[in-house]
N, C-alpha and C. Protein backbone atom coordinates (compact mmCIF):
# COMPACT_ATOMS: atom_id res chain seq x y z
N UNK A 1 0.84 -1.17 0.00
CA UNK A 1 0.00 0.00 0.00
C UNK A 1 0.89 1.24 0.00
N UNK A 2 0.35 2.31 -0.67
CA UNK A 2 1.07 3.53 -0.45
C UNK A 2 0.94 4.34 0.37
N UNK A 3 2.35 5.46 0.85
CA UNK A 3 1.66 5.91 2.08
C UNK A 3 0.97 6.63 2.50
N UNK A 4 -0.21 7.25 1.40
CA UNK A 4 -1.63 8.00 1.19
C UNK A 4 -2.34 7.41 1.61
N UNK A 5 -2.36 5.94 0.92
CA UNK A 5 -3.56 4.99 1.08
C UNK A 5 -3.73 4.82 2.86
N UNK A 6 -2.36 4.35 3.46
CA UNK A 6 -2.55 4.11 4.73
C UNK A 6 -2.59 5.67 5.68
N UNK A 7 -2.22 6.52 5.56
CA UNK A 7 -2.60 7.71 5.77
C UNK A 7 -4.04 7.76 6.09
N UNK A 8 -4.97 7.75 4.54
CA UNK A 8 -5.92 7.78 4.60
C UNK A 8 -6.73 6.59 6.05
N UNK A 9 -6.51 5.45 5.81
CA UNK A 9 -6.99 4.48 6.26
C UNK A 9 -6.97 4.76 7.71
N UNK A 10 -5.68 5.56 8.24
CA UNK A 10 -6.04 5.84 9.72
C UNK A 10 -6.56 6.78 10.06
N UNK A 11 -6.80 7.75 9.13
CA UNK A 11 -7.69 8.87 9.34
C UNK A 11 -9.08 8.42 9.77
N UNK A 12 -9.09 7.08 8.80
CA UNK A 12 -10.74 6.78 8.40
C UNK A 12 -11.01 6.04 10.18
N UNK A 13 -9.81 5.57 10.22
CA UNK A 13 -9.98 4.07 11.54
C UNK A 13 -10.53 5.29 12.74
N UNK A 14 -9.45 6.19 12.87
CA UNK A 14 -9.23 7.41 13.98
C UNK A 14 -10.93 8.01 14.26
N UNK A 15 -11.18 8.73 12.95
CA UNK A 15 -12.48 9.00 12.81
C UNK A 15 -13.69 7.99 12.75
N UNK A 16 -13.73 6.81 13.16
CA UNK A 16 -14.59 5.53 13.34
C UNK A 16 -14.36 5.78 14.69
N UNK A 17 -13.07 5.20 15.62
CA UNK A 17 -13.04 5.47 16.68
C UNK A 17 -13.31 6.45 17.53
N UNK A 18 -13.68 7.67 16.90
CA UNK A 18 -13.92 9.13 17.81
C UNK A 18 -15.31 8.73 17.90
N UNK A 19 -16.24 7.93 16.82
CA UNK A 19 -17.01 8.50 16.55
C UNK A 19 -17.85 7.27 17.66
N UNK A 20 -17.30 5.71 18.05
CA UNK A 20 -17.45 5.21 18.54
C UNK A 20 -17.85 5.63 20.20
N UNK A 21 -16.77 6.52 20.23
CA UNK A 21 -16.24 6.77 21.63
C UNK A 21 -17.48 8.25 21.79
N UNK A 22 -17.64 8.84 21.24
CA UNK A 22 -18.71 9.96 21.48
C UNK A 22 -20.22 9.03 21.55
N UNK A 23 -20.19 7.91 20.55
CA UNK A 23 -21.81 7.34 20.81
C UNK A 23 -21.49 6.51 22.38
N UNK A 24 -20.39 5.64 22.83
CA UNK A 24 -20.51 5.38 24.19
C UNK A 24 -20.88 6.07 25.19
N UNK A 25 -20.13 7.46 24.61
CA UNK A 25 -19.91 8.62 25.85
C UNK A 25 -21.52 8.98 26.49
N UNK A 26 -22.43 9.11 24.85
CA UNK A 26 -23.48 9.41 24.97
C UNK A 26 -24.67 8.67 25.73
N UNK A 27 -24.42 7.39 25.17
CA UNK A 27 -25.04 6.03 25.87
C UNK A 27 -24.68 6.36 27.47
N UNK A 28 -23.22 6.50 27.95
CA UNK A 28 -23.63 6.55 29.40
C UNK A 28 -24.33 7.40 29.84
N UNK A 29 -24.47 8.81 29.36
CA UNK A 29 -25.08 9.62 29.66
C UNK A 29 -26.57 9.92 30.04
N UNK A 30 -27.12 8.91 28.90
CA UNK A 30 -28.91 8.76 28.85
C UNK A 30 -28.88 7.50 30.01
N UNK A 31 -27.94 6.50 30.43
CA UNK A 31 -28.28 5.64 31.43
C UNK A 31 -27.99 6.33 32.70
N UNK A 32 -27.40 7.63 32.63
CA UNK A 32 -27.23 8.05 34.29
C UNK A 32 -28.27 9.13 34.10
N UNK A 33 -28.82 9.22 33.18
CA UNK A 33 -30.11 10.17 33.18
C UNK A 33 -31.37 9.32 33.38
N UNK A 34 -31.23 8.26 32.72
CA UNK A 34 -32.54 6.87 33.67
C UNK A 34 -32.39 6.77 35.08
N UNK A 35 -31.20 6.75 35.29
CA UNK A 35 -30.96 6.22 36.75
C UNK A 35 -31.27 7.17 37.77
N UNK A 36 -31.59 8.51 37.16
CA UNK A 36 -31.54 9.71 37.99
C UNK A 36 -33.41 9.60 38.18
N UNK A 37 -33.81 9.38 36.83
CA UNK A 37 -35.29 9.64 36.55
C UNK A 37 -35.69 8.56 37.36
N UNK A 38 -35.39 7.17 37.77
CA UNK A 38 -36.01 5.77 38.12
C UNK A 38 -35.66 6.52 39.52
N UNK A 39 -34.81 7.39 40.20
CA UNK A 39 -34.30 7.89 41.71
C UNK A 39 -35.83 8.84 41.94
N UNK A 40 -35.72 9.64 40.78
CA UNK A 40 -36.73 10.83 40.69
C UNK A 40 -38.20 10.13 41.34
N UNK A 41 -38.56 9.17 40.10
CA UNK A 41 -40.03 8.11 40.95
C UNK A 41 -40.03 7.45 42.00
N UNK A 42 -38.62 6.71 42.57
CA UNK A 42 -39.21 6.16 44.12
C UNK A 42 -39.09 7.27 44.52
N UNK A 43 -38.45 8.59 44.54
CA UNK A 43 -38.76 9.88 45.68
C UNK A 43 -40.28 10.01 45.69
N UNK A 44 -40.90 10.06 44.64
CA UNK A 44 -42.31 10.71 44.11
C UNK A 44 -42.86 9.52 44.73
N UNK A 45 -42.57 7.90 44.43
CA UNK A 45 -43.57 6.82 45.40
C UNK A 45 -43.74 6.88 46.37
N UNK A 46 -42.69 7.45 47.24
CA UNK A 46 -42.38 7.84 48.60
C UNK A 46 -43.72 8.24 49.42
N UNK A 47 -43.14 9.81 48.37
CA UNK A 47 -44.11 11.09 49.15
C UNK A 47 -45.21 10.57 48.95
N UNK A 48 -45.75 10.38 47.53
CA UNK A 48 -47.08 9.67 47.85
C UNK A 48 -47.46 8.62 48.41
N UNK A 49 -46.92 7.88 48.70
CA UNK A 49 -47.30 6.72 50.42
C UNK A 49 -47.59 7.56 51.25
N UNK A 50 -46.26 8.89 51.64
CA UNK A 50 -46.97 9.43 52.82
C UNK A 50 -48.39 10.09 52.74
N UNK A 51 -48.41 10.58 51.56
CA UNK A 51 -49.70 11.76 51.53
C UNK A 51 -51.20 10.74 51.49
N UNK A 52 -50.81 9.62 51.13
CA UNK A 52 -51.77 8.56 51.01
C UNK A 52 -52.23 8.11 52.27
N UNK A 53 -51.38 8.25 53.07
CA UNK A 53 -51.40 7.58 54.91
C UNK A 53 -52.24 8.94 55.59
N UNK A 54 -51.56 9.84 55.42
CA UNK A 54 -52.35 11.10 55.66
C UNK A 54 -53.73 10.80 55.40
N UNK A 55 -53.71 10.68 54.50
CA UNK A 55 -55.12 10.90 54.18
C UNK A 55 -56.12 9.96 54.78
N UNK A 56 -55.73 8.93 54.45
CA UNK A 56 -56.12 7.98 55.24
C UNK A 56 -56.59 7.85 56.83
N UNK A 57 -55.58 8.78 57.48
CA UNK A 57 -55.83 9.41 58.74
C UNK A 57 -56.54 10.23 58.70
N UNK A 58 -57.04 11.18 58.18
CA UNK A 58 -57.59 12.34 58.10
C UNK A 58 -59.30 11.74 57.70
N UNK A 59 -59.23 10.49 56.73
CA UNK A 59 -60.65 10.86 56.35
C UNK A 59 -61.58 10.64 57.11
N UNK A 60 -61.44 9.79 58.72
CA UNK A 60 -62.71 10.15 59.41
C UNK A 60 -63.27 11.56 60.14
N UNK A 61 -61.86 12.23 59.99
CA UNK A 61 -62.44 13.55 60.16
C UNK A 61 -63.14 14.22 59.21
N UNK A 62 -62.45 14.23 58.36
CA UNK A 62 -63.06 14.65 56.98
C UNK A 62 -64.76 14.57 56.82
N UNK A 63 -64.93 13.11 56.99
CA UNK A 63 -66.47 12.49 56.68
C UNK A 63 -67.20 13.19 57.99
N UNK A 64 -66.75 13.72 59.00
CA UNK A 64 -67.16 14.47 59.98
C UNK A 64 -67.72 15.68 59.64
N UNK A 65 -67.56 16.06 58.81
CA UNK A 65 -67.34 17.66 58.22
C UNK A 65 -68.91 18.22 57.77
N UNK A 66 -69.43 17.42 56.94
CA UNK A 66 -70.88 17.69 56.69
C UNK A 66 -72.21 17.75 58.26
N UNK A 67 -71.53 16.67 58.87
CA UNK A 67 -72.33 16.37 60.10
C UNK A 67 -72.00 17.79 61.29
N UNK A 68 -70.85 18.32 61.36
CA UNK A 68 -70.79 19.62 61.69
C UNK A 68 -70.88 20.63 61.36
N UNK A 69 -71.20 20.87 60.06
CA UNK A 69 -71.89 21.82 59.13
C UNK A 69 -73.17 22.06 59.52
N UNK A 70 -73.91 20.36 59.73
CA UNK A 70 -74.99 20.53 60.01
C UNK A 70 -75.58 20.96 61.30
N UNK A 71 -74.87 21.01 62.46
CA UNK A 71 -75.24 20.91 63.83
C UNK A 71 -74.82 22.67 63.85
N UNK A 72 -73.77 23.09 63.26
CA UNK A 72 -73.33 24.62 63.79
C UNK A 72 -74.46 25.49 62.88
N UNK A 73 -75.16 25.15 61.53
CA UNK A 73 -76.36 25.66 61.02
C UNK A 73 -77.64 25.59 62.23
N UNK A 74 -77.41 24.21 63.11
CA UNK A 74 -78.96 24.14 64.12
C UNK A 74 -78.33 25.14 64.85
N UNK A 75 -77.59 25.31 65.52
CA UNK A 75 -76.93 26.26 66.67
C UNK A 75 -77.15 27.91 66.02
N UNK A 76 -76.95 27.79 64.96
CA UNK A 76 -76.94 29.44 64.27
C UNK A 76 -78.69 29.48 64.50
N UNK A 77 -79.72 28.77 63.98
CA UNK A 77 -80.78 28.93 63.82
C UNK A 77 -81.40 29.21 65.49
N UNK A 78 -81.09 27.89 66.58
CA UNK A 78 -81.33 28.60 67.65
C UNK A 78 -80.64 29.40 68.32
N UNK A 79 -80.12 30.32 68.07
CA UNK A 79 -79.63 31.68 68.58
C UNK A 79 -80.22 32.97 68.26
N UNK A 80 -80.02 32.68 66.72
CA UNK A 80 -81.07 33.59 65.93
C UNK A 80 -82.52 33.72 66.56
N UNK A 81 -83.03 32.72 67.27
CA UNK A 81 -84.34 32.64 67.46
C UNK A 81 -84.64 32.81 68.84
N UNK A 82 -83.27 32.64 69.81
CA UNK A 82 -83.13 33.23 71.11
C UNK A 82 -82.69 34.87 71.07
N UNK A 83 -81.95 35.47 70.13
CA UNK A 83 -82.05 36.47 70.16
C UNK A 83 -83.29 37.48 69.74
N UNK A 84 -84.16 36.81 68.50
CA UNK A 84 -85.41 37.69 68.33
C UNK A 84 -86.45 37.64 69.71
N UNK A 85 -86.34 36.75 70.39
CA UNK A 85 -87.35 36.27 71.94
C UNK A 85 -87.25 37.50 72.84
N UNK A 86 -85.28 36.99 72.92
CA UNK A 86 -84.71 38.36 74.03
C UNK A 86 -85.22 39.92 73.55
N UNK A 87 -85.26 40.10 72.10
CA UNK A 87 -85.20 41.53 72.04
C UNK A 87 -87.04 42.01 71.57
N UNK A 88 -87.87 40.73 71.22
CA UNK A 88 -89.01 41.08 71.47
C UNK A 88 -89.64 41.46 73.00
N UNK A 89 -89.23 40.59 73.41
CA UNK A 89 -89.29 40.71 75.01
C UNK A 89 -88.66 41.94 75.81
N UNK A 90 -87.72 42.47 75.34
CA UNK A 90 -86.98 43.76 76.31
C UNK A 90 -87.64 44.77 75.38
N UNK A 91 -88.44 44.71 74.07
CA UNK A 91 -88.79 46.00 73.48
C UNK A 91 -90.55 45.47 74.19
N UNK A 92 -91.26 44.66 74.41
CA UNK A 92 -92.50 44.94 75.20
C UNK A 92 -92.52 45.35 76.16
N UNK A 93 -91.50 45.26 77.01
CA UNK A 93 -91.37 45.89 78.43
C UNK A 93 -90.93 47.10 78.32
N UNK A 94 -90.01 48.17 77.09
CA UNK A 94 -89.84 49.08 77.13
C UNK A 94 -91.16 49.85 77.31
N UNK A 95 -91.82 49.35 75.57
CA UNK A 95 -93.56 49.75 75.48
C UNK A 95 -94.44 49.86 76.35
N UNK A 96 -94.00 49.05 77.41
CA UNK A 96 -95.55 48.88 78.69
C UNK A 96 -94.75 49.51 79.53
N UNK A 97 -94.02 50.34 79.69
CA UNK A 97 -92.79 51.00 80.50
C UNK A 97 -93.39 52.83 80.32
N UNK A 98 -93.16 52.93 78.82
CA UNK A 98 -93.48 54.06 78.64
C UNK A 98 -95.13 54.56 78.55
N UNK A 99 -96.19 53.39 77.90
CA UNK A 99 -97.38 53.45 78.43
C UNK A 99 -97.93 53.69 80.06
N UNK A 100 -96.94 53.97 80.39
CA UNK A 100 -97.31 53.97 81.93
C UNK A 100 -97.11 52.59 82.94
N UNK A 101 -97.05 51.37 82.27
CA UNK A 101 -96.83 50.15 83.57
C UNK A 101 -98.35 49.59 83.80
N UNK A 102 -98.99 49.56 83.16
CA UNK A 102 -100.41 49.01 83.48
C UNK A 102 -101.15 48.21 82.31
N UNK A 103 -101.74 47.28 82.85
CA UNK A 103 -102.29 45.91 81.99
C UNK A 103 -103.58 46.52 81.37
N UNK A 104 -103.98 48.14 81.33
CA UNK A 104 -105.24 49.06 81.01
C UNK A 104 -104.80 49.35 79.34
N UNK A 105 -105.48 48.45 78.14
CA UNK A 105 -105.08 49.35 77.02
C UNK A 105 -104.99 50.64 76.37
């Protein structure tokens, strides 16, 4: 062979080999980028176990929630209805106060 030909030929080998060595390089790269992403989801399985347990704890309070909605609406209603009593009641006695105090219409 002449020494162009082999010239050439290691140019060609050299440039095979770079080109080898950049697709390995790359390959490791996307597997430590899986390995990061497969790290990324058990973090994320994690948290959601915990938030799942939470919840889990939480939902008999939770299911509580309508049933005390409902009892602090009865409590609003009788107050409301103890306060119109009280203030009908302290404005008839004002009225029969200033009429003079007597059961005479």
């Amino acid at each position: 062979m002449s020494k162009v030909t082999e010239n050439d030929l290691k140019r060609l080998e050299n440039l095979i080999n770079d080109r080898f060595d950049r697709l390995e390089e790359g390959q490791k790269t996307l597997e430590d980028g899986q390995k990061t992403l497969e790290k990324g989801q058990t973090e994320i399985k994690e948290r959601l176990a915990v938030i799942e347990t939470r919840q889990a704890d939480w939902k008999p309070s939770m299911d509580k929630i309508p049933d005390l909605a409902e009892k602090v609406g009865e409590l609003k209603n009788w107050r409301q209805i103890v306060i119109i009593t009280i203030t009908a009641t302290i404005s008839g006695l004002v009225g029969w106060v200033i009429r003079g105090g007597t059961l005479k219409p």
